[in-house]
Protein backbone atom coordinates (compact mmCIF):
# COMPACT_ATOMS: atom_id res chain seq x y z
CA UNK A 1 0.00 0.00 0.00
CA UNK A 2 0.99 3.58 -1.11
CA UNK A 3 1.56 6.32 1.66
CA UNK A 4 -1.40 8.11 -0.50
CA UNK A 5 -3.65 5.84 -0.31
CA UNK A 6 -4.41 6.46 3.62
CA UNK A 7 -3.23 10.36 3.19
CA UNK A 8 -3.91 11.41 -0.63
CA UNK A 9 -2.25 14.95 -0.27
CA UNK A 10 1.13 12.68 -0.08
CA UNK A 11 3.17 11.42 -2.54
CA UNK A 12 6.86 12.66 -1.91
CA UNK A 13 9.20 13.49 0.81
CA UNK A 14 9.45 17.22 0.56
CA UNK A 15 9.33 20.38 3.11
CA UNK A 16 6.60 19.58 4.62
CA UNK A 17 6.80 15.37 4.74
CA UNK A 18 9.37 12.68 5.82
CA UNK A 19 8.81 9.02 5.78
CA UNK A 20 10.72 6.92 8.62
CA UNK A 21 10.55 3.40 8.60
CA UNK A 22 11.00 3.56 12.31
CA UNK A 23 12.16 5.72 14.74
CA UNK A 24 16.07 4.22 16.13
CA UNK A 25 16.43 4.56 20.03
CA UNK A 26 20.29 4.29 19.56
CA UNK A 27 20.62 7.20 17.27
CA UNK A 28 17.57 9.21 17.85
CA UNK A 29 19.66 12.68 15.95
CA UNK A 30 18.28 11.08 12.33
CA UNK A 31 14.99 11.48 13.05
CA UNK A 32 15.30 14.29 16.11
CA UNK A 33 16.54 16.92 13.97
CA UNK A 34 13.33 16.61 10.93
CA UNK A 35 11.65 17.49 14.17
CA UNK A 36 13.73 20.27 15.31
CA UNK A 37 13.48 21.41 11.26
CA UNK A 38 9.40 21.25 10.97
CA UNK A 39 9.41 23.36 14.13
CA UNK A 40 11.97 25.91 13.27
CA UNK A 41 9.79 26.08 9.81
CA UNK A 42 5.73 25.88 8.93
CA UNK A 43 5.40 22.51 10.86
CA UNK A 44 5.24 19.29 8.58
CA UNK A 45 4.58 15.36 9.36
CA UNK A 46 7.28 12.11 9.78
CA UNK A 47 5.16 9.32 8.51
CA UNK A 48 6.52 6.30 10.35
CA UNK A 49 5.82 3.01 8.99
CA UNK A 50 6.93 4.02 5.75
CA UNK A 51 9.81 3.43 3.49
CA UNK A 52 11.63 5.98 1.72
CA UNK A 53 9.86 4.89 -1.80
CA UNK A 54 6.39 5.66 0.00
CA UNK A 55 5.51 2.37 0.61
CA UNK A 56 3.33 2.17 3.54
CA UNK A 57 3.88 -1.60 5.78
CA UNK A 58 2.91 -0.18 9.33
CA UNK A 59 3.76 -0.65 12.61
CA UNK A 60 1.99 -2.94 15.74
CA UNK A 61 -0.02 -0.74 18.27
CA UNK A 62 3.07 -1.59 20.81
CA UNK A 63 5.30 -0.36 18.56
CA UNK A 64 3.33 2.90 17.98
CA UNK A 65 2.88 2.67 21.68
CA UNK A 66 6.93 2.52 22.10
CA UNK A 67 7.36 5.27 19.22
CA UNK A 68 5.39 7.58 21.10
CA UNK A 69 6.75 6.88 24.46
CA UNK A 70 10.61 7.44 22.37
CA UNK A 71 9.26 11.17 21.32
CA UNK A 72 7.87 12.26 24.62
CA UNK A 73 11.06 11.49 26.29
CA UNK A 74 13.47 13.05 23.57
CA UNK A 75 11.34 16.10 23.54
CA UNK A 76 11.95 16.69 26.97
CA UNK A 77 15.22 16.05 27.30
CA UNK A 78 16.40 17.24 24.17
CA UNK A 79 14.76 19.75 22.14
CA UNK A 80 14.55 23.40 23.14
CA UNK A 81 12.36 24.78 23.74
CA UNK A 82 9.78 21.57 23.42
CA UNK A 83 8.04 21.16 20.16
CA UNK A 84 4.19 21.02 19.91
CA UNK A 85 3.30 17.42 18.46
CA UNK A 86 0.21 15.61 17.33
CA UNK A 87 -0.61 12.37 16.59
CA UNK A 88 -2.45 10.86 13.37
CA UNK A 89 -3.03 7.16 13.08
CA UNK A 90 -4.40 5.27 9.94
CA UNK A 91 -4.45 1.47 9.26
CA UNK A 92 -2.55 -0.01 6.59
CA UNK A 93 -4.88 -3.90 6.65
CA UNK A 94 -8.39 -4.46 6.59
CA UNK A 95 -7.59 -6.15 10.06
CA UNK A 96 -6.41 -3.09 12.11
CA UNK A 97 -3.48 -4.98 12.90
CA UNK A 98 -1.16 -2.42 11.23
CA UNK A 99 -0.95 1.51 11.44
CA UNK A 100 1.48 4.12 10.16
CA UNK A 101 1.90 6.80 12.87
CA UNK A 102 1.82 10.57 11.53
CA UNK A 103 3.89 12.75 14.02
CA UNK A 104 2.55 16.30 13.41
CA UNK A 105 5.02 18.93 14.64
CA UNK A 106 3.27 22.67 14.31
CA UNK A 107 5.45 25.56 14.07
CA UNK A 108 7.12 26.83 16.71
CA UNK A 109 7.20 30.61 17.90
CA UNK A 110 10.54 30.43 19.27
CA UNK A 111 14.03 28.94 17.74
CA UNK A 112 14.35 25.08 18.29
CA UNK A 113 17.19 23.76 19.22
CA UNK A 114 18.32 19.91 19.27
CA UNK A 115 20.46 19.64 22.70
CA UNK A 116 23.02 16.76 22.26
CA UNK A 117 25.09 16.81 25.89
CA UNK A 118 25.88 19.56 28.54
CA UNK A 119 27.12 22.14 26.13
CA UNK A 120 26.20 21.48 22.09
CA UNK A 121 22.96 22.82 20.38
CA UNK A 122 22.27 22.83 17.07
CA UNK A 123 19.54 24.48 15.43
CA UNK A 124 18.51 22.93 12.06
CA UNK A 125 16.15 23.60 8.94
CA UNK A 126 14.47 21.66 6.62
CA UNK A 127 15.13 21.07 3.12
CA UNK A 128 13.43 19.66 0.78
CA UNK A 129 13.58 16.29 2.29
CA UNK A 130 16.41 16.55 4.85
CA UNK A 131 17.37 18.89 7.13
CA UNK A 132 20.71 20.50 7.79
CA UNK A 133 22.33 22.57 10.32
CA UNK A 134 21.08 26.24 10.11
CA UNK A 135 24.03 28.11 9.30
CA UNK A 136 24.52 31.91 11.48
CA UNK A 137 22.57 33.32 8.30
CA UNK A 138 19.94 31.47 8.58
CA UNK A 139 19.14 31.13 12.43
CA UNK A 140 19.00 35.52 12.30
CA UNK A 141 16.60 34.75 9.13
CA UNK A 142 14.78 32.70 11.40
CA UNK A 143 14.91 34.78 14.59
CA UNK A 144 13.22 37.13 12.75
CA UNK A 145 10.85 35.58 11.27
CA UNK A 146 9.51 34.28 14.78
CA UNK A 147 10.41 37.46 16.46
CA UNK A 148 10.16 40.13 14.42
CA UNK A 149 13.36 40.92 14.40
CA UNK A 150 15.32 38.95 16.96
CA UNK A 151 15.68 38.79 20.57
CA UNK A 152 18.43 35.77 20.62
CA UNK A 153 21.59 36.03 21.29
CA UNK A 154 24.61 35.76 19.08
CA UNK A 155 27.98 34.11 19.40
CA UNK A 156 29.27 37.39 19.15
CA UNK A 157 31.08 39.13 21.79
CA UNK A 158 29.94 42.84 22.40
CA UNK A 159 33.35 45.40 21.86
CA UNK A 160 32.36 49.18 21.49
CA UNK A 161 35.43 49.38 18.86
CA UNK A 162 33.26 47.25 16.50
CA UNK A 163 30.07 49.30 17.04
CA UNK A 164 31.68 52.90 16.80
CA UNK A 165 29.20 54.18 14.13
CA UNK A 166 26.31 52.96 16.76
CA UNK A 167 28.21 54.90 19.70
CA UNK A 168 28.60 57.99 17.44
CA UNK A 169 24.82 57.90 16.91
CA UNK A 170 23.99 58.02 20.36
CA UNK A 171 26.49 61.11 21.50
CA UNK A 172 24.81 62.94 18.32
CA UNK A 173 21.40 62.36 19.80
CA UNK A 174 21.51 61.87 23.47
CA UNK A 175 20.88 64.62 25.88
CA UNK A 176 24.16 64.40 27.23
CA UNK A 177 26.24 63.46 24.37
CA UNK A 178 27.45 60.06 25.84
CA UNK A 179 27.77 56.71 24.58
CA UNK A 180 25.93 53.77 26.40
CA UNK A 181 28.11 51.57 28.59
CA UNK A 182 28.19 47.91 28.99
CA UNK A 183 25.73 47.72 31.31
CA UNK A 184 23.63 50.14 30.46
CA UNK A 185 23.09 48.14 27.13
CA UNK A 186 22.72 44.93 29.47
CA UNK A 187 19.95 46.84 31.86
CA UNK A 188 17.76 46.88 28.21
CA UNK A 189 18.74 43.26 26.91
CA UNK A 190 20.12 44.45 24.24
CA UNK A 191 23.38 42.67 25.35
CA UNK A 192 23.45 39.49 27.03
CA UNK A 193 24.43 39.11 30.84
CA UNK A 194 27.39 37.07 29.59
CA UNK A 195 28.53 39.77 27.14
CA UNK A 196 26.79 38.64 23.88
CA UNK A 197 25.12 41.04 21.29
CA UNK A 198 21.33 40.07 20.97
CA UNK A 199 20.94 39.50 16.87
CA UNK A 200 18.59 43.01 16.95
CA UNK A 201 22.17 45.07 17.71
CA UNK A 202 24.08 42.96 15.40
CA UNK A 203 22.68 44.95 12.60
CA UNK A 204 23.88 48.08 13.91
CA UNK A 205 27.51 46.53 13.88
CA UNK A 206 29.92 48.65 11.92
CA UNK A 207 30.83 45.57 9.52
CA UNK A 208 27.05 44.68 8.67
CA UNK A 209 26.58 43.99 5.46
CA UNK A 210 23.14 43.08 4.27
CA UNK A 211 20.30 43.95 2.14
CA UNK A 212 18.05 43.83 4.40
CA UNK A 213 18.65 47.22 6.15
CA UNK A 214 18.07 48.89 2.70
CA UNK A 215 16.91 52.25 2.22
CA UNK A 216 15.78 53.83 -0.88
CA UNK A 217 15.24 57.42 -1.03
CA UNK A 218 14.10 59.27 -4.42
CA UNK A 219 12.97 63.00 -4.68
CA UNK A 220 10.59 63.23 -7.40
CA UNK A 221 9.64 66.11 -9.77
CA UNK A 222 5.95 66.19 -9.37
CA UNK A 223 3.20 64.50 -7.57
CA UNK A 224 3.93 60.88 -8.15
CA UNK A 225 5.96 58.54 -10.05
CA UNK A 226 5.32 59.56 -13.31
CA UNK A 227 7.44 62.08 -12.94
CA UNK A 228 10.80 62.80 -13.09
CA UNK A 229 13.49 61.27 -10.28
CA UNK A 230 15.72 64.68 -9.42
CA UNK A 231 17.94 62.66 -6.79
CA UNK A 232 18.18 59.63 -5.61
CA UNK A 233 19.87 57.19 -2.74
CA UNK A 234 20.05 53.89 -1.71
CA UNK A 235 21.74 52.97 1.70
CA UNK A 236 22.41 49.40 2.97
CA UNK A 237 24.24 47.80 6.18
CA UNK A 238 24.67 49.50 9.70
CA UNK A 239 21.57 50.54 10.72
CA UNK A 240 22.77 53.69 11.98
CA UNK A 241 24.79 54.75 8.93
CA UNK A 242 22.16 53.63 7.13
CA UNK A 243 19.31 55.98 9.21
CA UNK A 244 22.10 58.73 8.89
CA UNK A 245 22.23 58.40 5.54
CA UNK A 246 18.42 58.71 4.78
CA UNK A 247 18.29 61.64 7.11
CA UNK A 248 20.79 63.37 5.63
CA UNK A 249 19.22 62.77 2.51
CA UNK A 250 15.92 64.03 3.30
CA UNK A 251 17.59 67.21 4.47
CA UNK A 252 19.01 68.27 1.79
CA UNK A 253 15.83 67.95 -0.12
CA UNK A 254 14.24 70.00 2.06
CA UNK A 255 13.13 73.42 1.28
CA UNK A 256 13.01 76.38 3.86
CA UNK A 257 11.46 79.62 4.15
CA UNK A 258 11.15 82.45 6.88
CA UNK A 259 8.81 84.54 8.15
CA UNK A 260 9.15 87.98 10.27
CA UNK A 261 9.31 86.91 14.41
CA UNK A 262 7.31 89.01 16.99
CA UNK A 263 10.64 90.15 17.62
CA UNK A 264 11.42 91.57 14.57
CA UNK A 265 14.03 89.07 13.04
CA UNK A 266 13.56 86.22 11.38
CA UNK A 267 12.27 82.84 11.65
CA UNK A 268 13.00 79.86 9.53
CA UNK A 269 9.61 77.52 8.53
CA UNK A 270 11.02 74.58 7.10
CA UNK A 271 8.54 72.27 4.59
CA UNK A 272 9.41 69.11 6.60
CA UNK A 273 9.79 69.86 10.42
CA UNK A 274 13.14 67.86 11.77
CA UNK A 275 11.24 66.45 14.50
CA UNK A 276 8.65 64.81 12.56
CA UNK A 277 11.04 64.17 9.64
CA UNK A 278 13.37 62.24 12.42
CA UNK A 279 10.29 60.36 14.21
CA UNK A 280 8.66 58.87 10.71
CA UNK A 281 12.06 57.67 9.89
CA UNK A 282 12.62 56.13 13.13
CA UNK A 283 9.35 54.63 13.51
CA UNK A 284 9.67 53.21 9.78
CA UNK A 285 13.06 51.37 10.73
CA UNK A 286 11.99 50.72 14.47
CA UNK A 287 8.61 48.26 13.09
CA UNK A 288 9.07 47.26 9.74
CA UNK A 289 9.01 43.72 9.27
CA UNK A 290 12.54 42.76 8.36
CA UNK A 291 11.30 38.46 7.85
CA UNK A 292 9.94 40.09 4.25
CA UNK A 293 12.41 38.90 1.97
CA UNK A 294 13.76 41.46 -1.09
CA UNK A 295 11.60 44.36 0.42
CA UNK A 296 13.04 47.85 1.90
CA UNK A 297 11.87 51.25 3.09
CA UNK A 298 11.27 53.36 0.40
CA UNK A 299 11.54 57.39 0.85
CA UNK A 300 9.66 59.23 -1.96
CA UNK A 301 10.16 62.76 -1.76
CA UNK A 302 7.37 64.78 -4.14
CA UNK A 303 6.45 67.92 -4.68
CA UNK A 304 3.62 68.39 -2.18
CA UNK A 305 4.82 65.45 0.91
CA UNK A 306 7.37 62.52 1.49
CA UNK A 307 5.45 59.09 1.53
CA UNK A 308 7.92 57.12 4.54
CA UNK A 309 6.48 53.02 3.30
CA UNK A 310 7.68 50.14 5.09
CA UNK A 311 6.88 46.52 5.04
CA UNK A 312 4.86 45.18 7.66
CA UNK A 313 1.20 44.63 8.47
CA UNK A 314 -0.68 47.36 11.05
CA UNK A 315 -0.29 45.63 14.24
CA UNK A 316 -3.00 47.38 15.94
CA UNK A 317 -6.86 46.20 16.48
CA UNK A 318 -8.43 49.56 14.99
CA UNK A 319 -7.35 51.43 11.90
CA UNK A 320 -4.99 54.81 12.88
CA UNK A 321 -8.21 57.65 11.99
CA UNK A 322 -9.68 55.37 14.80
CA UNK A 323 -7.18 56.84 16.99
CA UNK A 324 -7.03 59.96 18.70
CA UNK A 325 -4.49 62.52 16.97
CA UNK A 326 -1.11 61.50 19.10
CA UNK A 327 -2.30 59.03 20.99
CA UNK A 328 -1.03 55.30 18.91
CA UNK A 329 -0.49 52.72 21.48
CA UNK A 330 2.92 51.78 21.24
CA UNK A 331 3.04 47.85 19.88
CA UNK A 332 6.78 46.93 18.73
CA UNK A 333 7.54 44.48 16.15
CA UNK A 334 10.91 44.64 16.85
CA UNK A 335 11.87 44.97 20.63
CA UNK A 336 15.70 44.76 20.35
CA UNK A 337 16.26 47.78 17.30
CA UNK A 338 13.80 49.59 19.37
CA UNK A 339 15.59 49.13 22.37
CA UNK A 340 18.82 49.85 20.45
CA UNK A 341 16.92 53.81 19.41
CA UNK A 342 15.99 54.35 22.57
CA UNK A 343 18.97 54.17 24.18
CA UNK A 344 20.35 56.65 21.59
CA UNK A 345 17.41 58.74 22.66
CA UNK A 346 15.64 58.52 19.35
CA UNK A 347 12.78 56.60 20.35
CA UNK A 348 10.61 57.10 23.06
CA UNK A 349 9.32 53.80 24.96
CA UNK A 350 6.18 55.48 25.88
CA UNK A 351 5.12 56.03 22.03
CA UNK A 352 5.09 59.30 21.86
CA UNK A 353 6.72 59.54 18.29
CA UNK A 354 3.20 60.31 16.92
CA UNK A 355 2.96 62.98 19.27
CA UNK A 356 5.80 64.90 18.20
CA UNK A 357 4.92 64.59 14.72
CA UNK A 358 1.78 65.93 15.47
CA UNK A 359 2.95 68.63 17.56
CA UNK A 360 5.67 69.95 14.89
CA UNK A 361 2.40 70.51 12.59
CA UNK A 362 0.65 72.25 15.38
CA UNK A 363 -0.01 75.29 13.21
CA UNK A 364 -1.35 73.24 10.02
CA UNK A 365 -4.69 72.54 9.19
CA UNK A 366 -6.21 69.35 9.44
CA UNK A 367 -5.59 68.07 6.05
CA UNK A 368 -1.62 68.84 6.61
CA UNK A 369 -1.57 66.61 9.61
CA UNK A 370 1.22 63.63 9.42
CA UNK A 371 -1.16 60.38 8.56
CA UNK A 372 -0.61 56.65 8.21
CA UNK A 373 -2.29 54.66 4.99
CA UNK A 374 -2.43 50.90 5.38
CA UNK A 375 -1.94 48.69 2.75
CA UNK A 376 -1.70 44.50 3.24
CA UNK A 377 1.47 43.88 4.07
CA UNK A 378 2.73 47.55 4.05
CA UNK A 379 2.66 51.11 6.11
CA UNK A 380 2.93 54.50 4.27
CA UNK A 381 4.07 57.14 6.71
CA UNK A 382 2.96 60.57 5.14
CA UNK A 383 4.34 64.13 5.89
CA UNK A 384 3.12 66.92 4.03
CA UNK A 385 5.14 70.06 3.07
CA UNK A 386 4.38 73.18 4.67
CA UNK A 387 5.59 75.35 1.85
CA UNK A 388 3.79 74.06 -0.67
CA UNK A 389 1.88 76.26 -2.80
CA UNK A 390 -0.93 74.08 -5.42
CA UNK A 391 0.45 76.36 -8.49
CA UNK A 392 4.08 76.37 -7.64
CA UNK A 393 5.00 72.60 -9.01
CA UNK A 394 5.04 73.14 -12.44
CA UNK A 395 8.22 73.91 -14.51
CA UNK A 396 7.62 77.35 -14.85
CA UNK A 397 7.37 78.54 -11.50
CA UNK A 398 10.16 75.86 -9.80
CA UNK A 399 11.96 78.39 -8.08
CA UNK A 400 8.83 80.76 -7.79
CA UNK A 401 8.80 80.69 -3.69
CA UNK A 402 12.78 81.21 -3.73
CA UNK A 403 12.46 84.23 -5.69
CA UNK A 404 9.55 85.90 -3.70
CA UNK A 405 11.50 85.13 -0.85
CA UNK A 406 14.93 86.86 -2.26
CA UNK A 407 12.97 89.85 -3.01
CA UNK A 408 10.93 90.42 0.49
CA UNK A 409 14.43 89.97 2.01
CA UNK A 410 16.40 92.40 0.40
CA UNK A 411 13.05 94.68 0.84
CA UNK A 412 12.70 94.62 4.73
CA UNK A 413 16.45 94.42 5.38
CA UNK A 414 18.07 96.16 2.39
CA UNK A 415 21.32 94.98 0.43
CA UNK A 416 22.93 91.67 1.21
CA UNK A 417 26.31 89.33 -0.15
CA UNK A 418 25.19 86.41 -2.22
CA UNK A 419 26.81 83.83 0.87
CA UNK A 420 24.42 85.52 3.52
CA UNK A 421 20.79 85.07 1.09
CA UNK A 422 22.12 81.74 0.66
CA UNK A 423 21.99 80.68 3.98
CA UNK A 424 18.55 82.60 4.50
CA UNK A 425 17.18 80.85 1.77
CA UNK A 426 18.47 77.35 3.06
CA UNK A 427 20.50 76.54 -0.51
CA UNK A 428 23.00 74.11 0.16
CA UNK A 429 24.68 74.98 -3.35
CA UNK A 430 26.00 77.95 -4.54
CA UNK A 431 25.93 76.94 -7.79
CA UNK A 432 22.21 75.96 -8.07
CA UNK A 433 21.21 79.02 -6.55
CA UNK A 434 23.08 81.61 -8.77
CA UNK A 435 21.59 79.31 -11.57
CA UNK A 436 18.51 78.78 -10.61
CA UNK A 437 17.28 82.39 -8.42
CA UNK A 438 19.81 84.95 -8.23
CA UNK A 439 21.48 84.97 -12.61
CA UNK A 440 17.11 84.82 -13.45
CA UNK A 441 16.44 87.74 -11.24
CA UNK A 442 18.53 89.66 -12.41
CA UNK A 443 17.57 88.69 -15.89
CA UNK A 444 14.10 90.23 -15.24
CA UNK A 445 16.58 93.48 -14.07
CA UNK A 446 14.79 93.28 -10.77
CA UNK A 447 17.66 92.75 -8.56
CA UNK A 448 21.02 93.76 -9.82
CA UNK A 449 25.03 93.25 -8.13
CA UNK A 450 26.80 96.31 -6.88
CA UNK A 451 30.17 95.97 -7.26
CA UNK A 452 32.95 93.52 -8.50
CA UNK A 453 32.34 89.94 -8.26
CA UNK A 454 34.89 88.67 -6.66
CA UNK A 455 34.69 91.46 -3.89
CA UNK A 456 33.86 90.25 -0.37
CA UNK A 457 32.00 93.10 0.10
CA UNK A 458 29.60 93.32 -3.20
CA UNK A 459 25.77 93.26 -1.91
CA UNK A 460 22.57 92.43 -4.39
CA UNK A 461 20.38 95.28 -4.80
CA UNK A 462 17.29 95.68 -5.54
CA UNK A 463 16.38 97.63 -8.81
């Protein structure tokens, strides 16, 4: 009799099915690691009774009896944590006198690990019909796929001089410009008692390496993708080079403006408040699912708001309008990179990055506020710009606002070097704003330069 004949959805071995002709008490690590496998993966079923062609012969109820006696005590003593088993049972004779035993192991939240001796633990996966040792690759694959990203802790020994980018992060950002001791990042688990980065800080090591830390960032001429891409960026590997990166990035896509201060001076309105720009970001890297294979955050930078999308479902019960503005329970996907932010004071444990967002757009209407759109499997964080004027995104009027604004400064505070409207206007290039303000103002004749050139002390008039 064929193994499909009593269960018709099997033909093969494959990920999900082995067939064991019986299960050896003398070297129970054949048949202990497919266990260890199907838990560390969706679950699958050893057939026993079986030969490897399929062929179903069965097994007496005292051997079934012994075979299931054999797993419960080689569960307990070693695999780690236990796997979840159930039983299925179908006769292979008319007479009942022979059964093939299906051992159902379901999939395990945790990482399973087969415990041969005192000291050795080996984690396997399952191929398709074996299983092998998991290799360091694939046990952080799997840590966060059951964790988010993962809480376990590596074979590698925590040494500030291989997390120095990490450390620089946190003196840029902490209150008191320090970097986190050794026990500090113990007191938060993000190290282990022994001295062990936890797999979560292992991607803020300065050596990291992988895809999956990938940020894109585009700014876009327009209002979508049809449009034109103006600049673009794509960052990969420490986490906190990599958040640097995409900060950086975003700044110096960002326009500014000013407006006259009770005081009389001026005061700088930037389209994309820092705090909220800093917050989205964080919160984008801090709970995207990292277990989605070939995915990263994308940055899309148009003409009207940057769209912050992330992989990863909405954790919470209710949709976000459902919430009151500022006030998202804070659920983490990933407890050890938020732990790892917070301790560079980036991320508040109390959830209050929604707050801040909210409160840097204090003065914007309601359809300005920063708001989350859920798609399946995704999270688009979206902050709108505060300059943004519904006429001023076409070619013709590009550099419109930067014009107006060159011309109401030299107005209120009279004539001014080229370097100091620069900086008022917020123009990290000299070059682009000659080109692209100052050379077509004075085109129109409506501003014009007094005095040579290259003189420090030549001023732009108006006309």
């Amino acid at each position: 009799m064929k193994i499909n004949e009593l269960f018709p959805d099997v033909i093969l071995e494959d990920k999900k099915y082995e067939f064991k002709a019986e299960l050896s008490k003398d070297k129970p690590v054949k048949w202990v690691k497919t266990i260890v496998a199907f838990a560390n993966d969706d679950g699958g079923t050893i057939f026993v009774g079986v030969s490897n062609d399929g062929e179903a012969f069965g097994l007496s109820l005292d051997d079934i009896d012994k075979t299931k006696n054999l797993i419960s005590i080689v569960n307990d003593r070693n695999i780690f944590p236990h796997a979840k088993i159930k039983y299925l049972l179908r006769s292979t004779d008319d007479n009942a006198e022979k059964f093939v035993l299906g051992v159902q192991v379901l999939p395990s939240e945790s990482v399973v690990r087969l415990r041969d001796g005192d000291y050795k633990e080996t984690v396997y996966v399952k191929g398709d019909g074996n299983s092998t040792p998991a290799s360091p690759e694939d046990i952080i694959s799997l840590s966060k796929r059951k964790y988010g990203i993962d809480n376990e802790t590596s074979d590698v020994k925590y040494d500030g001089k291989k997390w120095t980018k990490y450390l620089a992060l946190c003196r840029e950002f902490r209150n008191d410009s320090s970097a986190p001791t050794v026990k500090e990042l113990q007191n938060e688990e993000i190290v282990s008692k022994e001295g062990f980065a936890k797999s979560g800080l292992i991607m803020f090591k300065d050596d990291y390496d992988s895809d999956d830390t990938m940020i894109c960032c585009r700014l876009w001429k327009g209002l979508n993708k049809a449009g034109t891409v103006i600049d673009n960026g794509r960052f990969k590997g420490c986490l906190a080079e990599v958040f640097l990166n995409a900060l950086h990035f975003i700044e110096r896509n960002t326009k500014t403006g000013w407006k006259k201060a009770s005081n009389g001076g001026r005061e700088e309105i930037r389209a994309y408040p820092k705090e909220a720009v800093r917050e989205a970001l964080v919160n984008a890297i801090a709970h995207r699912d990292y277990s989605i294979a070939g995915t990263q955050i994308d940055v899309d930078i148009y003409d009207n708001r940057i769209d912050i999308v992330s992989p990863g479902s909405w954790l919470l019960p209710k949709d976000y309008s459902q919430y009151p503005a500022g006030s998202i329970p804070s659920i983490r996907r990933n407890s050890i990179i938020a732990a790892c932010l917070d301790v560079a004071d980036l991320m508040e444990r109390s959830g209050t990055g929604f707050q801040a967002m909210i409160t840097s757009y204090s003065d914007c209407p309601d359809e300005l506020q920063p708001g989350v759109l859920i798609y399946p499997g995704f999270l688009d964080l979206r902050l709108f710009d505060k300059l943004y004027k519904e006429n001023d995104h076409n070619d013709s009027k590009i550099n419109l606002s930067y014009k107006e604004k060159v011309l109401e400064v030299l107005k209120s505070e009279g004539p001014m070097p080229i370097k100091e409207l620069q900086e008022i206007m917020g123009y990290n290039s000299r070059t682009s704003f000659l080109k692209n303000v100052i050379n077509p103002l004075m085109n129109e004749g409506k501003i014009y330069r007094d005095g040579n050139p290259k003189s420090k002390t030549t001023v732009i008039k108006l006309n």
